[in-house]
C-alpha atoms as a PDB file:
ATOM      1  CA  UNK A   1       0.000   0.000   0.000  1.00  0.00           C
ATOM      2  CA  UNK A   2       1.260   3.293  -1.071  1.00  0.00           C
ATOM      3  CA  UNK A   3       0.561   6.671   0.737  1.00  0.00           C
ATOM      4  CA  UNK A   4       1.281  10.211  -0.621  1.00  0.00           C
ATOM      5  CA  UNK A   5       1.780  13.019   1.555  1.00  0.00           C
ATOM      6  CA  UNK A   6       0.813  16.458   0.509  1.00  0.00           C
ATOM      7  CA  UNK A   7       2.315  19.183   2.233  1.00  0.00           C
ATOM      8  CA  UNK A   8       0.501  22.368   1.835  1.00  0.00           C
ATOM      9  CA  UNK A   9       1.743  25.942   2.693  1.00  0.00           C
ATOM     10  CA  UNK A  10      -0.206  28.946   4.287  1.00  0.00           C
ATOM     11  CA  UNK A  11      -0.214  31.886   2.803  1.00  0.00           C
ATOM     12  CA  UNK A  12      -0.251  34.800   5.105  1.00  0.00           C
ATOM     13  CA  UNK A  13      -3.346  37.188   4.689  1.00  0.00           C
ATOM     14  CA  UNK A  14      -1.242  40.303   3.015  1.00  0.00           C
ATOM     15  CA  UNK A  15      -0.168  37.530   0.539  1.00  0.00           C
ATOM     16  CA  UNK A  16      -3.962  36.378  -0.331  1.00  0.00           C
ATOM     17  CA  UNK A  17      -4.632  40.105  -0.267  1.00  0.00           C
ATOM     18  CA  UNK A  18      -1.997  41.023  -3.309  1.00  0.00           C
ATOM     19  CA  UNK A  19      -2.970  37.588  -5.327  1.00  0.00           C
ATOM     20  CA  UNK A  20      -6.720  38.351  -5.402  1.00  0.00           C
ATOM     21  CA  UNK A  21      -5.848  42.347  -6.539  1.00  0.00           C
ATOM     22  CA  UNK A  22      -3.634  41.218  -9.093  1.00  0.00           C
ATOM     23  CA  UNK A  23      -5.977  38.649  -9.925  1.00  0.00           C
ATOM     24  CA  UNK A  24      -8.451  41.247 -10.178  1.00  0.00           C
ATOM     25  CA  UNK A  25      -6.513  44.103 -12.026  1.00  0.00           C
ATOM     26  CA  UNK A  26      -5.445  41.386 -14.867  1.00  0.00           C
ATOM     27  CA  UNK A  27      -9.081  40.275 -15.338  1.00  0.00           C
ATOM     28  CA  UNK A  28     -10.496  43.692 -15.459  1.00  0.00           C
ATOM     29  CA  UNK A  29      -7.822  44.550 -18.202  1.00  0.00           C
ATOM     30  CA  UNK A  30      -8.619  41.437 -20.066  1.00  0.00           C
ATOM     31  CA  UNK A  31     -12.355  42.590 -20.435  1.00  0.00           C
ATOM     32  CA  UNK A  32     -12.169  45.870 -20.745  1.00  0.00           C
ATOM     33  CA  UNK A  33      -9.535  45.515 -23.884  1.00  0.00           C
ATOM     34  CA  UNK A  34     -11.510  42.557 -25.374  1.00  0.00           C
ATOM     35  CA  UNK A  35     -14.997  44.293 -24.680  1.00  0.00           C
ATOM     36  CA  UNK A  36     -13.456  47.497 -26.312  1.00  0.00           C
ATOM     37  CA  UNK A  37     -11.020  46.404 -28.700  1.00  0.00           C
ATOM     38  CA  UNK A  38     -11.234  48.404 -32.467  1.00  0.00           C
ATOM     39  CA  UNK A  39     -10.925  44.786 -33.989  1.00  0.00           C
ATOM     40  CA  UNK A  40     -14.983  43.191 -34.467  1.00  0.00           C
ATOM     41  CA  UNK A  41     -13.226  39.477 -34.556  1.00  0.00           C
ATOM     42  CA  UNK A  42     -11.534  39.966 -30.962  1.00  0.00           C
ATOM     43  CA  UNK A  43     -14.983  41.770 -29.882  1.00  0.00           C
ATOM     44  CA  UNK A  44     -17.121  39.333 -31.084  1.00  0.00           C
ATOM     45  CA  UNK A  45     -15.160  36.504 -29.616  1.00  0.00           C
ATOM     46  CA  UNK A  46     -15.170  37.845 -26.327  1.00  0.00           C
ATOM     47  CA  UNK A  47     -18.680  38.427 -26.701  1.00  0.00           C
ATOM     48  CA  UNK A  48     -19.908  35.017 -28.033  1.00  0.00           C
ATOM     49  CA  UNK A  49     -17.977  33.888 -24.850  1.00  0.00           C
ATOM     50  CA  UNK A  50     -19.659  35.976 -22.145  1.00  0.00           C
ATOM     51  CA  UNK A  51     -22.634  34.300 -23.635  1.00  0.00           C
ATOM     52  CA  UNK A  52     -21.558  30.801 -23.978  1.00  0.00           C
ATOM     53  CA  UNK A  53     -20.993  31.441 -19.904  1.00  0.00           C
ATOM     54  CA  UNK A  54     -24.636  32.823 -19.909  1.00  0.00           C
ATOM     55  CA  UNK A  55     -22.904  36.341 -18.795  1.00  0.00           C
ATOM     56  CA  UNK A  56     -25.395  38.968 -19.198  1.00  0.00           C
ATOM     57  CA  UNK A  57     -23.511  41.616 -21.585  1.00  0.00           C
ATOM     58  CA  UNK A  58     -26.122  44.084 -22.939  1.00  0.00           C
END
Protein backbone atom coordinates (compact mmCIF):
# COMPACT_ATOMS: atom_id res chain seq x y z
CA UNK A 1 0.00 0.00 0.00
CA UNK A 2 1.26 3.29 -1.07
CA UNK A 3 0.56 6.67 0.74
CA UNK A 4 1.28 10.21 -0.62
CA UNK A 5 1.78 13.02 1.55
CA UNK A 6 0.81 16.46 0.51
CA UNK A 7 2.32 19.18 2.23
CA UNK A 8 0.50 22.37 1.84
CA UNK A 9 1.74 25.94 2.69
CA UNK A 10 -0.21 28.95 4.29
CA UNK A 11 -0.21 31.89 2.80
CA UNK A 12 -0.25 34.80 5.11
CA UNK A 13 -3.35 37.19 4.69
CA UNK A 14 -1.24 40.30 3.01
CA UNK A 15 -0.17 37.53 0.54
CA UNK A 16 -3.96 36.38 -0.33
CA UNK A 17 -4.63 40.11 -0.27
CA UNK A 18 -2.00 41.02 -3.31
CA UNK A 19 -2.97 37.59 -5.33
CA UNK A 20 -6.72 38.35 -5.40
CA UNK A 21 -5.85 42.35 -6.54
CA UNK A 22 -3.63 41.22 -9.09
CA UNK A 23 -5.98 38.65 -9.92
CA UNK A 24 -8.45 41.25 -10.18
CA UNK A 25 -6.51 44.10 -12.03
CA UNK A 26 -5.45 41.39 -14.87
CA UNK A 27 -9.08 40.28 -15.34
CA UNK A 28 -10.50 43.69 -15.46
CA UNK A 29 -7.82 44.55 -18.20
CA UNK A 30 -8.62 41.44 -20.07
CA UNK A 31 -12.36 42.59 -20.44
CA UNK A 32 -12.17 45.87 -20.74
CA UNK A 33 -9.53 45.51 -23.88
CA UNK A 34 -11.51 42.56 -25.37
CA UNK A 35 -15.00 44.29 -24.68
CA UNK A 36 -13.46 47.50 -26.31
CA UNK A 37 -11.02 46.40 -28.70
CA UNK A 38 -11.23 48.40 -32.47
CA UNK A 39 -10.92 44.79 -33.99
CA UNK A 40 -14.98 43.19 -34.47
CA UNK A 41 -13.23 39.48 -34.56
CA UNK A 42 -11.53 39.97 -30.96
CA UNK A 43 -14.98 41.77 -29.88
CA UNK A 44 -17.12 39.33 -31.08
CA UNK A 45 -15.16 36.50 -29.62
CA UNK A 46 -15.17 37.85 -26.33
CA UNK A 47 -18.68 38.43 -26.70
CA UNK A 48 -19.91 35.02 -28.03
CA UNK A 49 -17.98 33.89 -24.85
CA UNK A 50 -19.66 35.98 -22.15
CA UNK A 51 -22.63 34.30 -23.63
CA UNK A 52 -21.56 30.80 -23.98
CA UNK A 53 -20.99 31.44 -19.90
CA UNK A 54 -24.64 32.82 -19.91
CA UNK A 55 -22.90 36.34 -18.80
CA UNK A 56 -25.39 38.97 -19.20
CA UNK A 57 -23.51 41.62 -21.59
CA UNK A 58 -26.12 44.08 -22.94
Amino acid sequence: MNTASVSTTQLSVSERVKAVAAALVIGVALIYTTGFAASSNVHNAAHDTRHGLAFPCH
